[in-house]
Protein backbone atom coordinates (compact mmCIF):
# COMPACT_ATOMS: atom_id res chain seq x y z
CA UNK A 1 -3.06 -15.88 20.26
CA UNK A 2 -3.80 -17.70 16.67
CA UNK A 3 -4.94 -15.02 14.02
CA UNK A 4 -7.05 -16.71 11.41
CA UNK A 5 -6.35 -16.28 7.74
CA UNK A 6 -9.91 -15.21 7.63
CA UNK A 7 -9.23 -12.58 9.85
CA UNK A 8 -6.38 -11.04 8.11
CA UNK A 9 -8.35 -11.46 4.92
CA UNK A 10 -10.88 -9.29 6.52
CA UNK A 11 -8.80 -6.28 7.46
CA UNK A 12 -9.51 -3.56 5.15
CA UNK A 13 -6.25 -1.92 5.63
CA UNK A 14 -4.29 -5.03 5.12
CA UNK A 15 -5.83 -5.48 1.91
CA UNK A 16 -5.75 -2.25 0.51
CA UNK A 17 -1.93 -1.88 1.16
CA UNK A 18 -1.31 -5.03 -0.13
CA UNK A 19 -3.03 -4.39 -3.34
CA UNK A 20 -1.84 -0.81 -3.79
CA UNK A 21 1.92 -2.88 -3.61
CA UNK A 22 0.24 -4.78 -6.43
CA UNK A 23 -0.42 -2.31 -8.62
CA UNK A 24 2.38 0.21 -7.77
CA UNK A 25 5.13 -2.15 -9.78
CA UNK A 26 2.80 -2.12 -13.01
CA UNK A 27 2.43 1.84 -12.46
CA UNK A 28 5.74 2.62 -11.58
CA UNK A 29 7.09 0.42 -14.68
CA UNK A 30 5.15 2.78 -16.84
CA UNK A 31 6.07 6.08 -15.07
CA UNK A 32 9.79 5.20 -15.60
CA UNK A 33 9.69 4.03 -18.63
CA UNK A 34 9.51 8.04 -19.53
CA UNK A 35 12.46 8.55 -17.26
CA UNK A 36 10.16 9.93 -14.87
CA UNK A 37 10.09 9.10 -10.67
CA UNK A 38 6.22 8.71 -9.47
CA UNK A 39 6.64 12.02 -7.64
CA UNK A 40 7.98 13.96 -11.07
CA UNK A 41 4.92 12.32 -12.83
CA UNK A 42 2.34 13.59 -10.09
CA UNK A 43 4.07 17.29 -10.51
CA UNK A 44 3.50 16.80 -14.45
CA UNK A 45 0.22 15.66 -14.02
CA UNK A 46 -1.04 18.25 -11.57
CA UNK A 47 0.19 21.29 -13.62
CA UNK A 48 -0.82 19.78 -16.69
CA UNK A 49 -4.59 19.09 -14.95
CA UNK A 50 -4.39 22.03 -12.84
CA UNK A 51 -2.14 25.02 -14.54
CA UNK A 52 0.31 26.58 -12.40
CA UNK A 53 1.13 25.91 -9.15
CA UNK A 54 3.16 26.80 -5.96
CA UNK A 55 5.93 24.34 -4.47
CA UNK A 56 3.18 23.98 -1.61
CA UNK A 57 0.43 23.76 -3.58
CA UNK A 58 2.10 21.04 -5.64
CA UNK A 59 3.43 19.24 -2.51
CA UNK A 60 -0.23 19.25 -1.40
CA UNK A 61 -1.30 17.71 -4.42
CA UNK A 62 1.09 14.85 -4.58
CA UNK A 63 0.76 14.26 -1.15
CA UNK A 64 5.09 14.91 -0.92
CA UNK A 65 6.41 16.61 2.34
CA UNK A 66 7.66 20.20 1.12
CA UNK A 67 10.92 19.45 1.90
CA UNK A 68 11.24 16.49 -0.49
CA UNK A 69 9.17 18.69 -2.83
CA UNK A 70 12.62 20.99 -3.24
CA UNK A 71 14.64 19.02 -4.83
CA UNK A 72 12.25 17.13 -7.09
CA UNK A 73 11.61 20.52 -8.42
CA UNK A 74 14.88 22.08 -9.07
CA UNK A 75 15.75 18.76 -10.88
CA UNK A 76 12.42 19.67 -12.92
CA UNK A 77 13.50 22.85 -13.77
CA UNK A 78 17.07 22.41 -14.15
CA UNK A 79 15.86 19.09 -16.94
CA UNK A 80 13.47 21.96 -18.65
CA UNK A 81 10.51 20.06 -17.49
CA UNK A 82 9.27 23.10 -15.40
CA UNK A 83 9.22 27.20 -15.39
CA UNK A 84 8.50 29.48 -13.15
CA UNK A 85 6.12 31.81 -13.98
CA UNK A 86 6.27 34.78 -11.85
CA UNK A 87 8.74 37.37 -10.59
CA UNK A 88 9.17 35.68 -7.25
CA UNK A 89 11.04 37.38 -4.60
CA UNK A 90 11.07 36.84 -1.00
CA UNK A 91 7.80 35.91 0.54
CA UNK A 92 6.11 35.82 -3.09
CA UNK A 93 4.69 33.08 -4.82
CA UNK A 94 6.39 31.39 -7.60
CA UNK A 95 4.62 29.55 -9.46
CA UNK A 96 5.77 26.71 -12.14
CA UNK A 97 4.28 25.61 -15.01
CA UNK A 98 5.00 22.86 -17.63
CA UNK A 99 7.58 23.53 -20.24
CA UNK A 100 6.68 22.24 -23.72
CA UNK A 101 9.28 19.61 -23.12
CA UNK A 102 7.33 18.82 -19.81
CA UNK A 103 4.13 18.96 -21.54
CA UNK A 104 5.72 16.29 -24.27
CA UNK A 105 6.78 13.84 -21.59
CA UNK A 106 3.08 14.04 -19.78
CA UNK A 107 1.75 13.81 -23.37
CA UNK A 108 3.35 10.64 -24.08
CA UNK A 109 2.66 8.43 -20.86
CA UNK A 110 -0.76 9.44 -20.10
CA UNK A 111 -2.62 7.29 -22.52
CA UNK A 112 -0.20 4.08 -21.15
CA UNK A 113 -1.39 5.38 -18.00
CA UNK A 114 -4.86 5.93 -18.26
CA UNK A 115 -4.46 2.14 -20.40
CA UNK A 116 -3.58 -0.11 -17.15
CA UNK A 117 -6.17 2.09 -15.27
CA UNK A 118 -8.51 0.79 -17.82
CA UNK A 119 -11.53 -1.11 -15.10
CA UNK A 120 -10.68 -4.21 -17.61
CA UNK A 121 -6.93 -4.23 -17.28
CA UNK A 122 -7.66 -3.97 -13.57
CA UNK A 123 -9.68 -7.22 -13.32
CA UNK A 124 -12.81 -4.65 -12.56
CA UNK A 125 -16.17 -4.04 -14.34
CA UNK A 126 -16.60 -0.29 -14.88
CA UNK A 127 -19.05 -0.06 -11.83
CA UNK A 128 -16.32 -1.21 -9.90
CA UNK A 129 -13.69 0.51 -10.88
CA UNK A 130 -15.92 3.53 -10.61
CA UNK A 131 -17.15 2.23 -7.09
CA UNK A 132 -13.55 1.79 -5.99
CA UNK A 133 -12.26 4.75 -7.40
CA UNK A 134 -14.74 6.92 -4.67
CA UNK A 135 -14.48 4.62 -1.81
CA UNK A 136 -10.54 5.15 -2.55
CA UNK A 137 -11.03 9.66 -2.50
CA UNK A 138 -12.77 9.13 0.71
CA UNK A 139 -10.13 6.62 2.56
CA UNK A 140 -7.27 9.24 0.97
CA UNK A 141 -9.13 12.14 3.36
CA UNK A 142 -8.58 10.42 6.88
């Protein structure tokens, strides 16, 4: 069996992990740049967006098994990145929250990230970066 360009072309999937390979290296240039891994900048992010948060509710969020969650966040922690805010305890909640070092970091690559998400650094008008942006939300439920 011959597969056709044209047909490859056509599959959505193929496409969209193609492109999100694309655009991860320009991404994950800026996220490092702060000394930060792509899963340390979704935990800044999230608490920054969201306030605090649970280990589950973070690995949730970031779309990280919990398990790989762990160690991400002691590092956090341990680097003053992250607090917990509550007493804890066996079978209690914990949650972190951003330390003003933490807060800093997030502070000082958001605007280069939110730059290169920019619809024109993208090659996109704004419809279509807006357009993508939902058809994207929906495809990250299945």
């Amino acid at each position: 069996m011959k597969i056709e360009q044209s047909e490859i072309d056509a599959a959505v999937t193929w496409t969209l992990s193609r492109a999100a390979r694309a655009i991860e290296h320009t991404m994950t240039e800026i996220i490092q740049s702060s000394g930060l891994s792509a899963v340390q900048f979704g935990v800044l992010v999230q608490l920054s967006s969201n306030g605090p948060m649970t280990r589950a509710e973070l690995a949730r969020a970031t779309m990280v098994r919990p398990q790989s969650m762990a160690g991400v966040i002691d590092g956090m922690v341990e680097a003053g990145m992250l607090e917990l805010s509550g007493a804890g305890g066996r079978g209690r909640a914990n949650p972190l929250i951003l330390t003003t070092k933490g807060a800093t970091i997030i502070d000082a690559v958001w605007p280069q990230f939110v730059e290169a998400n920019a619809a024109e650094n993208l090659g996109l008008t704004e419809e279509e970066a807006t357009t993508l942006n939902a058809i994207l939300h929906r495809l990250r439920t299945l």
